[in-house]
N, C-alpha and C. Protein backbone atom coordinates (compact mmCIF):
# COMPACT_ATOMS: atom_id res chain seq x y z
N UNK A 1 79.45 38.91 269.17
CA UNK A 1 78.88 37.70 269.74
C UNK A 1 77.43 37.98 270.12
N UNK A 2 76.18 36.78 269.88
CA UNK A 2 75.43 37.39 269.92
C UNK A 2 74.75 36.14 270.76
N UNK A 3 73.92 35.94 271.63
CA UNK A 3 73.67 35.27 273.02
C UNK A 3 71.91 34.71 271.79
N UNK A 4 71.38 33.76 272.83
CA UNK A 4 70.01 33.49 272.59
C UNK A 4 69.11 34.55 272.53
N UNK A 5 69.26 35.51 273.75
CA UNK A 5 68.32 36.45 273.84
C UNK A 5 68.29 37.86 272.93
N UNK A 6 69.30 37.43 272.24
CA UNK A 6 69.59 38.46 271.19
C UNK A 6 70.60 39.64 271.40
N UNK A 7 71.02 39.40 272.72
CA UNK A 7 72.12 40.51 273.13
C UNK A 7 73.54 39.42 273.60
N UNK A 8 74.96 40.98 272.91
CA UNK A 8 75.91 40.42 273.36
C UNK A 8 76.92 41.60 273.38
N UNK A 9 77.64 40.57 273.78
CA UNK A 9 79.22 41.92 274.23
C UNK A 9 79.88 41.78 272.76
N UNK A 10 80.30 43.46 272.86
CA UNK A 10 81.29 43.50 271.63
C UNK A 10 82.41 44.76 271.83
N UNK A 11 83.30 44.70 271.40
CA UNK A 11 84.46 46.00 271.77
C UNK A 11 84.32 46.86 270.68
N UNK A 12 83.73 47.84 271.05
CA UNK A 12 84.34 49.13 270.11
C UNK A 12 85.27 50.01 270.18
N UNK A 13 85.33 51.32 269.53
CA UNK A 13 86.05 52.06 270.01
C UNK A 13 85.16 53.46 270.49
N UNK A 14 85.18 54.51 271.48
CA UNK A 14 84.14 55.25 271.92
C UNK A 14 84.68 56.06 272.68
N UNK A 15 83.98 57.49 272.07
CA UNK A 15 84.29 58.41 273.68
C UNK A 15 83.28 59.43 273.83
N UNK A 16 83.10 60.04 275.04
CA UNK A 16 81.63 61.00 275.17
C UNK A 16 82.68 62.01 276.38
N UNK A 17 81.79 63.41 276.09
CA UNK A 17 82.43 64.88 276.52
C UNK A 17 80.78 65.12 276.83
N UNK A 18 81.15 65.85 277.99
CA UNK A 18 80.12 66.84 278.66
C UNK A 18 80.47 68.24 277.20
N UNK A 19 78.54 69.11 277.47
CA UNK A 19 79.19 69.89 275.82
C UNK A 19 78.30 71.05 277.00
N UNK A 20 78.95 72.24 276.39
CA UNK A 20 78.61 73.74 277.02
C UNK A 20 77.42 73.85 275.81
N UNK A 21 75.76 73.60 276.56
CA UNK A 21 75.16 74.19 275.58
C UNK A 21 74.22 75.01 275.88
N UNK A 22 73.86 76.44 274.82
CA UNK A 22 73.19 77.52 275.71
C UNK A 22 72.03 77.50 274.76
N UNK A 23 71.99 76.68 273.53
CA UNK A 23 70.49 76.69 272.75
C UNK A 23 70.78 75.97 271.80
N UNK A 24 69.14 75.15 271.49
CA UNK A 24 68.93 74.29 270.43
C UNK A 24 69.84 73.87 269.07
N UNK A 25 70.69 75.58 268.88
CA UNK A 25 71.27 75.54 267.97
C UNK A 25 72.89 75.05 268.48
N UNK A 26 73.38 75.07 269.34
CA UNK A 26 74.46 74.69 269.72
C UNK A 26 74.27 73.08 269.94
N UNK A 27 73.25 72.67 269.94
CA UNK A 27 73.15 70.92 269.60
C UNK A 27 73.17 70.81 268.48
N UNK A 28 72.57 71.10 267.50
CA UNK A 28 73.00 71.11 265.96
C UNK A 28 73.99 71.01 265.84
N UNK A 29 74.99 72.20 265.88
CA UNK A 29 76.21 72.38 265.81
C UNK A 29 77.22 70.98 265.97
N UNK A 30 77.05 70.94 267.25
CA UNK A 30 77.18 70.05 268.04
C UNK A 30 77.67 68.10 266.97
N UNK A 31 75.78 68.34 266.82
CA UNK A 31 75.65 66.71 265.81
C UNK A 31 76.42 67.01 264.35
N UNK A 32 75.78 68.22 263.99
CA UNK A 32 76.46 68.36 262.88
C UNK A 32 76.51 67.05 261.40
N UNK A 33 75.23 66.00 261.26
CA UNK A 33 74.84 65.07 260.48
C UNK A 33 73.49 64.46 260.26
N UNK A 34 72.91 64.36 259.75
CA UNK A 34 71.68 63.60 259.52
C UNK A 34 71.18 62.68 260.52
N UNK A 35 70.14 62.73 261.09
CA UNK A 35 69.74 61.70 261.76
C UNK A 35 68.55 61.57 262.43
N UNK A 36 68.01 60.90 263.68
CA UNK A 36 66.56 61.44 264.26
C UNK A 36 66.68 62.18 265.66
N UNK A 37 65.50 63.01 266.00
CA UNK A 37 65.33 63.18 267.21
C UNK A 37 64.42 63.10 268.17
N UNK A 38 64.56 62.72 269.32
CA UNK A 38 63.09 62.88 270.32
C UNK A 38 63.09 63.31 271.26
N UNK A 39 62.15 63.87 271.65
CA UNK A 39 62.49 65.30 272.37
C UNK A 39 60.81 65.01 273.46
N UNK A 40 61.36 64.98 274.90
CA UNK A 40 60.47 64.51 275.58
C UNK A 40 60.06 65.57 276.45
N UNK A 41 59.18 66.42 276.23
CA UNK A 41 58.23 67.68 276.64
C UNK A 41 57.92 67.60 277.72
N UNK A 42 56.98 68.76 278.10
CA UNK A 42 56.43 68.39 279.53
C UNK A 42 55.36 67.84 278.98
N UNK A 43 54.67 68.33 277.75
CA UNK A 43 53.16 67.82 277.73
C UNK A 43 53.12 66.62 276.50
N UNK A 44 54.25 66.40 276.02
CA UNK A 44 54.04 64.98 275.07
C UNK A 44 55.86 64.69 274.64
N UNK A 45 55.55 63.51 274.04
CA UNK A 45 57.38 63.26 273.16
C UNK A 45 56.55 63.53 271.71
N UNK A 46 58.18 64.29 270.99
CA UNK A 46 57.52 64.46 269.88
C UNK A 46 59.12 63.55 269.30
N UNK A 47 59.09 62.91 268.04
CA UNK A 47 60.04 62.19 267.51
C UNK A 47 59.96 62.98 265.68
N UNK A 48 61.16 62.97 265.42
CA UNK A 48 61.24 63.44 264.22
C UNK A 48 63.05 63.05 263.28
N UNK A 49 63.01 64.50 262.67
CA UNK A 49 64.39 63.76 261.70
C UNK A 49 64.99 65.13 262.18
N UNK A 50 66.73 65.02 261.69
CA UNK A 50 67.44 66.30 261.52
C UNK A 50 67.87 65.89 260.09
N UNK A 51 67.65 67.17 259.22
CA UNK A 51 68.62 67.28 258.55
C UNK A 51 68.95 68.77 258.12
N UNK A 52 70.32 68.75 257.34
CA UNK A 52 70.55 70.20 256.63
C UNK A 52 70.85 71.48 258.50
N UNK A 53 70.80 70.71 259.54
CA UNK A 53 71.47 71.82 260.78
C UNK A 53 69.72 71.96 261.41
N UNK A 54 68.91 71.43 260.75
CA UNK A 54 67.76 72.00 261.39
C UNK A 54 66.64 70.43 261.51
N UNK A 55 65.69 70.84 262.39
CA UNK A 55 64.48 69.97 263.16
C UNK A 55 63.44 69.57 262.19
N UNK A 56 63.14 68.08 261.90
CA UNK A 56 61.85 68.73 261.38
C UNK A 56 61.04 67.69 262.18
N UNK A 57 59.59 68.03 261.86
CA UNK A 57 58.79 66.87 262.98
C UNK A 57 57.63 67.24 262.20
N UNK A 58 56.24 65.74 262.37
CA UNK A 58 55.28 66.29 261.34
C UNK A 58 54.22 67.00 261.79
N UNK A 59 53.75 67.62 260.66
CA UNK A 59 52.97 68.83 260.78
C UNK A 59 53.50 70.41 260.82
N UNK A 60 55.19 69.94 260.83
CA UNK A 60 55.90 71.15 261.01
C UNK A 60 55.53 71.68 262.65
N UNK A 61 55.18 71.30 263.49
CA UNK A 61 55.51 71.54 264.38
C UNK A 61 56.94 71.41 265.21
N UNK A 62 56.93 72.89 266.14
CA UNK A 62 57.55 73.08 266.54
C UNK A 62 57.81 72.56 268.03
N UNK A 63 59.32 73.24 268.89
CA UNK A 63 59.88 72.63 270.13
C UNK A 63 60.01 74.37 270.59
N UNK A 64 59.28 74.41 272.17
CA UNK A 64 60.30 75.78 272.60
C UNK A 64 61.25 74.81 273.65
N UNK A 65 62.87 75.37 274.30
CA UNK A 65 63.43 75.06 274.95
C UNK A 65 62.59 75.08 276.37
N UNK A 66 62.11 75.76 276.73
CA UNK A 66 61.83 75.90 277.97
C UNK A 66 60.73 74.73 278.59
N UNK A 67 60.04 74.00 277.48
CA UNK A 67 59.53 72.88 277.68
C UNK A 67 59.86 71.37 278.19
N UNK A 68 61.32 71.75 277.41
CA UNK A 68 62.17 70.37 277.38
C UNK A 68 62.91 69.18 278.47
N UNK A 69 62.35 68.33 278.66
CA UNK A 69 63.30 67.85 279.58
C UNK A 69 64.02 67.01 279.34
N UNK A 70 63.80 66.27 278.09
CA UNK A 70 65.02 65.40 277.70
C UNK A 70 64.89 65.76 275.97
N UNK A 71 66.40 65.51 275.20
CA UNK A 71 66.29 65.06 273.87
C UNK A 71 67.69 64.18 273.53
N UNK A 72 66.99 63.65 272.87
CA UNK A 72 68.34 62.84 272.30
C UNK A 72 68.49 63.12 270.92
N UNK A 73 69.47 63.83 269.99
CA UNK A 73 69.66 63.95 268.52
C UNK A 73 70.51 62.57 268.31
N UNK A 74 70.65 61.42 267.19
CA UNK A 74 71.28 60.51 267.04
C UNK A 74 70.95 59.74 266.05
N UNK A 75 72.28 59.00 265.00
CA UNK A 75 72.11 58.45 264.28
C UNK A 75 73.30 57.26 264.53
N UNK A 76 73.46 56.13 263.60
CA UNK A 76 74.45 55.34 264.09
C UNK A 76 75.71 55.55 264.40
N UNK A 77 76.48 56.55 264.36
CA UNK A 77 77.67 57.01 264.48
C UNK A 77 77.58 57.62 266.43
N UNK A 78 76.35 58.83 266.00
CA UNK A 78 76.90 59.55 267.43
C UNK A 78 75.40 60.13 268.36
N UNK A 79 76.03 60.36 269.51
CA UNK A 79 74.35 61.12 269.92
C UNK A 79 74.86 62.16 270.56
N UNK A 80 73.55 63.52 270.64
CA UNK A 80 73.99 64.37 271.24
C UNK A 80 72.34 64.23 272.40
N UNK A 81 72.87 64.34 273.61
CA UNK A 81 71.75 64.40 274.11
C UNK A 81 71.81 65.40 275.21
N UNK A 82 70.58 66.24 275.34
CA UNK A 82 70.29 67.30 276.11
C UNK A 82 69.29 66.67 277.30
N UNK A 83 68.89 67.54 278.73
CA UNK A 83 68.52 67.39 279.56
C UNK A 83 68.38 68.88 280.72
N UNK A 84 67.29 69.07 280.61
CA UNK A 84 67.24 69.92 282.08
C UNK A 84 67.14 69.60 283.03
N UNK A 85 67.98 70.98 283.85
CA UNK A 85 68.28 71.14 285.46
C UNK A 85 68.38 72.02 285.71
N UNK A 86 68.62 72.32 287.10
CA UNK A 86 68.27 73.57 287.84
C UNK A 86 69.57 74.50 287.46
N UNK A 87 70.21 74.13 286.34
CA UNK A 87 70.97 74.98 285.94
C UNK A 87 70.92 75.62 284.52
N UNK A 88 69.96 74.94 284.17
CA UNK A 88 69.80 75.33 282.97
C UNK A 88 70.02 73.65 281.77
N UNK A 89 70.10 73.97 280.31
CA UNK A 89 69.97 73.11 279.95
C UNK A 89 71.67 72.31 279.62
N UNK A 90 72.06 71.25 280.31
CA UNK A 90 72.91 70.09 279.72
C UNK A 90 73.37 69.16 278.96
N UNK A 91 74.43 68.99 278.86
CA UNK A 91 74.90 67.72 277.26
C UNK A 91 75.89 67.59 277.19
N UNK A 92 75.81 66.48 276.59
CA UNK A 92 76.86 65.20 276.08
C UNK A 92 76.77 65.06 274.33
N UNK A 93 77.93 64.94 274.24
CA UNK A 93 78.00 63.63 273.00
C UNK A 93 78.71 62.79 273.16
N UNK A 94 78.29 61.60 272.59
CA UNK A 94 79.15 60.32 272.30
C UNK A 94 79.55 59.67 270.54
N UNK A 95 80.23 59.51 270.50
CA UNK A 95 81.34 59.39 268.96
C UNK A 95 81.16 58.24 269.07
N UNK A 96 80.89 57.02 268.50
CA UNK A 96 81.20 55.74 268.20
C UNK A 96 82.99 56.15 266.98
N UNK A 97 83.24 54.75 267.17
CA UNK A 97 84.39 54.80 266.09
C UNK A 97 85.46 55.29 266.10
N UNK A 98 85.40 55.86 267.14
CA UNK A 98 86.43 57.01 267.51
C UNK A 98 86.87 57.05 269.64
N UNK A 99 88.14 57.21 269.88
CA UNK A 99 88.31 57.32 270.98
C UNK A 99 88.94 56.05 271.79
N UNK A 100 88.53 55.05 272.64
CA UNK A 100 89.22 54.67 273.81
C UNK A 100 88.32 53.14 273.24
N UNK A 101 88.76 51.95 273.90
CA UNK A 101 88.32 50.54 273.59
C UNK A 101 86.85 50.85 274.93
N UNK A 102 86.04 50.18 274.25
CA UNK A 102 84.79 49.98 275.24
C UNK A 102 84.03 49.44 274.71
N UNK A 103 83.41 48.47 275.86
CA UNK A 103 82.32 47.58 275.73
C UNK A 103 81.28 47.45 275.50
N UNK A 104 80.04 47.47 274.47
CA UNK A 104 78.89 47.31 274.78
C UNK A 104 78.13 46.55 274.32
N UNK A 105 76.65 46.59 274.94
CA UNK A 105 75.83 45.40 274.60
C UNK A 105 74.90 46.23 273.71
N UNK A 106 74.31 45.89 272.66
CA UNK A 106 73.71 46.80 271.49
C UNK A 106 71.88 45.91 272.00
N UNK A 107 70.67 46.46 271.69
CA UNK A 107 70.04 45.91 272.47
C UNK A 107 68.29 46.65 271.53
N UNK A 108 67.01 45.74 271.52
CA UNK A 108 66.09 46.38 270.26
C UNK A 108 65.37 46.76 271.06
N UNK A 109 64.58 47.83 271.74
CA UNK A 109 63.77 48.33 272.15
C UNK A 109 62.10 48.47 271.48
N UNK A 110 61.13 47.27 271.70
CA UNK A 110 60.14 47.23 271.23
C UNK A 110 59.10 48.61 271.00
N UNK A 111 58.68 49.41 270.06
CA UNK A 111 57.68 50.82 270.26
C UNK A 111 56.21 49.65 270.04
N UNK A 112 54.94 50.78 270.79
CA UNK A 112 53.95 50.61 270.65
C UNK A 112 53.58 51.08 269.07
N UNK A 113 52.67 49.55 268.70
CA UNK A 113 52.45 49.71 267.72
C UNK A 113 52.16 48.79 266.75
N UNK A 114 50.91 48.06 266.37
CA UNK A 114 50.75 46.85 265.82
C UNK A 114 50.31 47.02 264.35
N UNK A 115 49.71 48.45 264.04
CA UNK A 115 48.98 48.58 262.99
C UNK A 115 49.67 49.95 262.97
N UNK A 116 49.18 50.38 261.30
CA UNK A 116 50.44 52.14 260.69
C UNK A 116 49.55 52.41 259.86
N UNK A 117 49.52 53.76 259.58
CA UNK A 117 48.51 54.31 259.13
C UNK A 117 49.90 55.34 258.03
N UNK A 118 50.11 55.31 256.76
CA UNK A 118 51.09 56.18 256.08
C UNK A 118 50.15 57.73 256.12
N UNK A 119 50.98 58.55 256.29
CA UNK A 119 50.74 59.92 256.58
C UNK A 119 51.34 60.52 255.34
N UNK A 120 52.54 60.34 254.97
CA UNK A 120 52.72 60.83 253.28
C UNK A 120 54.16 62.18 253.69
N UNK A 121 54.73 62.06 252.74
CA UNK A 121 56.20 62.73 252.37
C UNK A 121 57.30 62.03 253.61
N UNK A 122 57.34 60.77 253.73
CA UNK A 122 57.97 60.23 254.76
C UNK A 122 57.48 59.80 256.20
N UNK A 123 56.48 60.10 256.46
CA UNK A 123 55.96 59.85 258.01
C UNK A 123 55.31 58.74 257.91
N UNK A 124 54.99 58.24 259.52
CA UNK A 124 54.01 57.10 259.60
C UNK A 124 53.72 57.41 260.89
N UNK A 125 52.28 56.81 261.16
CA UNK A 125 51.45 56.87 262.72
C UNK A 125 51.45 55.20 262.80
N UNK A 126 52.48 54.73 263.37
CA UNK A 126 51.90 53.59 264.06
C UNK A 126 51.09 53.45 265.31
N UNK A 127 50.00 52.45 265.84
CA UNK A 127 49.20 52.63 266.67
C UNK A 127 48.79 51.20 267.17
N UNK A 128 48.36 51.44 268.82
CA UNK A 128 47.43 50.39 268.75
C UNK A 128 45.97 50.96 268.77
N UNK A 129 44.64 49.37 268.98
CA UNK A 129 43.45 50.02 269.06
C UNK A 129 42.65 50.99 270.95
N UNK A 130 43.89 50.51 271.34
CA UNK A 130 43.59 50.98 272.82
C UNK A 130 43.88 52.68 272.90
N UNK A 131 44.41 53.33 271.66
CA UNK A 131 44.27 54.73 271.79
C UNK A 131 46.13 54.73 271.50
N UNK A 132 47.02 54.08 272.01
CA UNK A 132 48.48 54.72 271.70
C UNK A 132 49.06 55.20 270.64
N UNK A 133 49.39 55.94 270.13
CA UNK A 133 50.61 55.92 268.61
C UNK A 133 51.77 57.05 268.62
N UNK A 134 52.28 56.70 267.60
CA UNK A 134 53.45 57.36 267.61
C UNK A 134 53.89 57.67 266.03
N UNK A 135 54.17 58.78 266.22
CA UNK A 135 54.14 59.40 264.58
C UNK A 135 55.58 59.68 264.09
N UNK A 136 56.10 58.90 263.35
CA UNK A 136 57.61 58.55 263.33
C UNK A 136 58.45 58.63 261.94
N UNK A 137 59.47 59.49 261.43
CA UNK A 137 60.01 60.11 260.36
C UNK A 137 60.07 58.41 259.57
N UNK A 138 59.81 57.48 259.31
CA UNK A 138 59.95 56.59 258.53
C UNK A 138 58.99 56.21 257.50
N UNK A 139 59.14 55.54 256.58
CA UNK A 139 58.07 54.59 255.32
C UNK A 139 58.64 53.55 255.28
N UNK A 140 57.54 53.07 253.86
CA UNK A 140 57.75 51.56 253.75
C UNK A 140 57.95 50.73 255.03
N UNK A 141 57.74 51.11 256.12
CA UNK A 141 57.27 50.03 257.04
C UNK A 141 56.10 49.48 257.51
N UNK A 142 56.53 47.58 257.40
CA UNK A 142 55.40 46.94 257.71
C UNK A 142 54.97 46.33 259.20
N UNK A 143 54.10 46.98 259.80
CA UNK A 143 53.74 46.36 261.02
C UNK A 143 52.79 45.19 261.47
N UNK A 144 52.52 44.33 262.62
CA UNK A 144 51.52 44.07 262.36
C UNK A 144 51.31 43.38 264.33
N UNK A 145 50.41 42.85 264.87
CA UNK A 145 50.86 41.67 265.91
C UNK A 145 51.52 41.03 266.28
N UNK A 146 52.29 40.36 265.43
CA UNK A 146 53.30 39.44 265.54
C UNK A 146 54.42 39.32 265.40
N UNK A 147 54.93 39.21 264.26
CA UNK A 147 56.05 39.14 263.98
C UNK A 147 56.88 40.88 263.37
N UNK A 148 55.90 41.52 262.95
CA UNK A 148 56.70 42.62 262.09
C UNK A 148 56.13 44.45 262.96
N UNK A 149 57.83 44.43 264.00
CA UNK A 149 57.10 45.80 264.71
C UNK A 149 58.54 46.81 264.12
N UNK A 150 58.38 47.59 264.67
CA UNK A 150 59.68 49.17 264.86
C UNK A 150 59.80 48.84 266.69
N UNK A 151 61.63 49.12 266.50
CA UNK A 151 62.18 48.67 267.51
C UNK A 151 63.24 50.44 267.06
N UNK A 152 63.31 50.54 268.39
CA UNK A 152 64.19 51.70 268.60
C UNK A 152 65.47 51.04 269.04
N UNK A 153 66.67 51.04 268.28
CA UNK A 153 67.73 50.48 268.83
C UNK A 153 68.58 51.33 269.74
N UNK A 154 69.14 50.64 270.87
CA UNK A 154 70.25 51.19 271.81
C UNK A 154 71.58 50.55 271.83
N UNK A 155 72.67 51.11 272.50
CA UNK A 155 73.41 50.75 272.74
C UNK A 155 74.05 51.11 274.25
N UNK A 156 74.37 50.57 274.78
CA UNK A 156 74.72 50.34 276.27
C UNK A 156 75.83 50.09 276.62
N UNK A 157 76.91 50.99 277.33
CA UNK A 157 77.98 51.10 277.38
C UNK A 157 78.17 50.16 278.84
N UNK A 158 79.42 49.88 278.74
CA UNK A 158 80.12 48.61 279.47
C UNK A 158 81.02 48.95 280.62
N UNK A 159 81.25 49.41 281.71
CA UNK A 159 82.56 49.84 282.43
C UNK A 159 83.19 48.40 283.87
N UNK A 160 84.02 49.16 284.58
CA UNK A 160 84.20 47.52 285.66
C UNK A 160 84.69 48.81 286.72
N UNK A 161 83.96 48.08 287.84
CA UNK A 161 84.58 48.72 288.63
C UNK A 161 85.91 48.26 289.05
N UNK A 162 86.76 48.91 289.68
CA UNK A 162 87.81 49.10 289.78
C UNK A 162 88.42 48.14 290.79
N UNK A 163 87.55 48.06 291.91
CA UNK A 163 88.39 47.20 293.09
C UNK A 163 87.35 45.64 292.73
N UNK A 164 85.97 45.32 292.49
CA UNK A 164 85.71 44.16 292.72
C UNK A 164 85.68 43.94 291.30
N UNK A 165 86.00 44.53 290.11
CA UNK A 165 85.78 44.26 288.57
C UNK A 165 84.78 43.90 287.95
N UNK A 166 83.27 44.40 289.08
CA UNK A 166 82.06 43.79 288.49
C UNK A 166 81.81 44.90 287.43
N UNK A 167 81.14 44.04 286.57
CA UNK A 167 80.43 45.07 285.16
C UNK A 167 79.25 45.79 285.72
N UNK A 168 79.43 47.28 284.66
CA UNK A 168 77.88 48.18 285.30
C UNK A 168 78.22 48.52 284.32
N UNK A 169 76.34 48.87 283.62
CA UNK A 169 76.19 50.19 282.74
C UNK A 169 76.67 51.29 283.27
N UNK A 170 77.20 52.14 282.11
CA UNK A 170 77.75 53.42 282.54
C UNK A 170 76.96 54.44 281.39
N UNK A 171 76.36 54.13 280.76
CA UNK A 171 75.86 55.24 279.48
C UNK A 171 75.08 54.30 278.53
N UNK A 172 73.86 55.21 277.72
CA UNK A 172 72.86 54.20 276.86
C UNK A 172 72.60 55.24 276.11
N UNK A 173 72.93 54.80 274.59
CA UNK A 173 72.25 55.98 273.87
C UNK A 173 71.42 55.38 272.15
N UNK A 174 70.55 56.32 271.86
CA UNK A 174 70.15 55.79 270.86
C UNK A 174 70.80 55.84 269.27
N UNK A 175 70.47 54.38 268.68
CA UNK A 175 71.43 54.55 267.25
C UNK A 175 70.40 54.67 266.02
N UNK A 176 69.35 54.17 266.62
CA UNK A 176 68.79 54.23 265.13
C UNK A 176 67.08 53.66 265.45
N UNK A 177 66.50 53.34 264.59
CA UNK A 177 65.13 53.04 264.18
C UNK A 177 65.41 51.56 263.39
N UNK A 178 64.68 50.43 263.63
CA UNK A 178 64.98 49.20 262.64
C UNK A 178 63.22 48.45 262.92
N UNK A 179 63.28 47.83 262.17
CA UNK A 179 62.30 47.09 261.98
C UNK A 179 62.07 45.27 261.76
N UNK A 180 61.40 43.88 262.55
CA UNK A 180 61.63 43.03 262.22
C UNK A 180 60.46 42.28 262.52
């Protein structure tokens, strides 16, 4: 069901596990499929692709762990997402398709970015003229002012509390990259 504003409730099926992870490579493991990642530094976000168990991002630049404070690995199926704390680094995955009935509202997250500049073997720098951009594993996309941007899609999990049955987000994770 899908509302005016473009969001609506729908039942899937879903489940997410806290994951024991002690390095980059145990998130791999972890996703174990094709998909993107973004990985939010102390000194910038860098966004890129996984494939084949390994990172790539352009310029071939690299990630050290010890930088990291958030990443999310994810494609439409599942996400694995990491996070530091004073314990070191943390994670989850979540399975679409699989697991327990649950609710969510699926939802387009607008990126900065009116004009794209193709960078070549798959990349693009979308940008505005005020200095922002973002350099993002996709092609063939058309941007512009108006009508045609890149939207980072989410999905937003549904729970009730227990004694008054009001609805609350309980979990949000990313599915994909789309464009409209």
């Amino acid at each position: 069901m899908i509302s005016a504003n473009g969001l609506g409730l729908k039942n899937i099926k879903s489940r997410a596990e806290n994951l024991n992870i002690q390095s980059l490579n145990d998130a791999l493991k972890y996703f174990n499929s094709n998909g993107f990642v973004i990985v939010y530094l102390d000194y910038k976000v860098l966004i890129g692709k996984v494939s084949d168990n390994k990172f790539f991002f352009y310029n071939n630049e690299t990630i050290e762990e010890k930088y990291i404070q958030r990443m999310r690995i994810f494609n439409e199926d599942k996400e694995v997402m990491l996070w530091r704390s004073l314990d070191g680094i943390k994670g989850r995955i979540r399975i679409d398709n699989e697991g327990n009935d649950t609710y969510v509202v699926d939802a387009s997250q607008v990126l900065w970015g009116t004009d794209k500049e193709e960078l070549g073997n798959g990349w693009i720098k979308i940008f505005e003229d005020r200095g922002t951009e973002l350099i993002l594993p996709l092609e063939g996309v058309e941007v512009n002012d108006k009508e045609r941007r890149v939207f980072l899609r989410t999905r937003n999990y549904v729970d009730f509390h227990n004694e008054t049955k009001q609805a609350t987000y309980v979990d949000c994770r990313f599915i994909g990259f789309i464009t409209g």
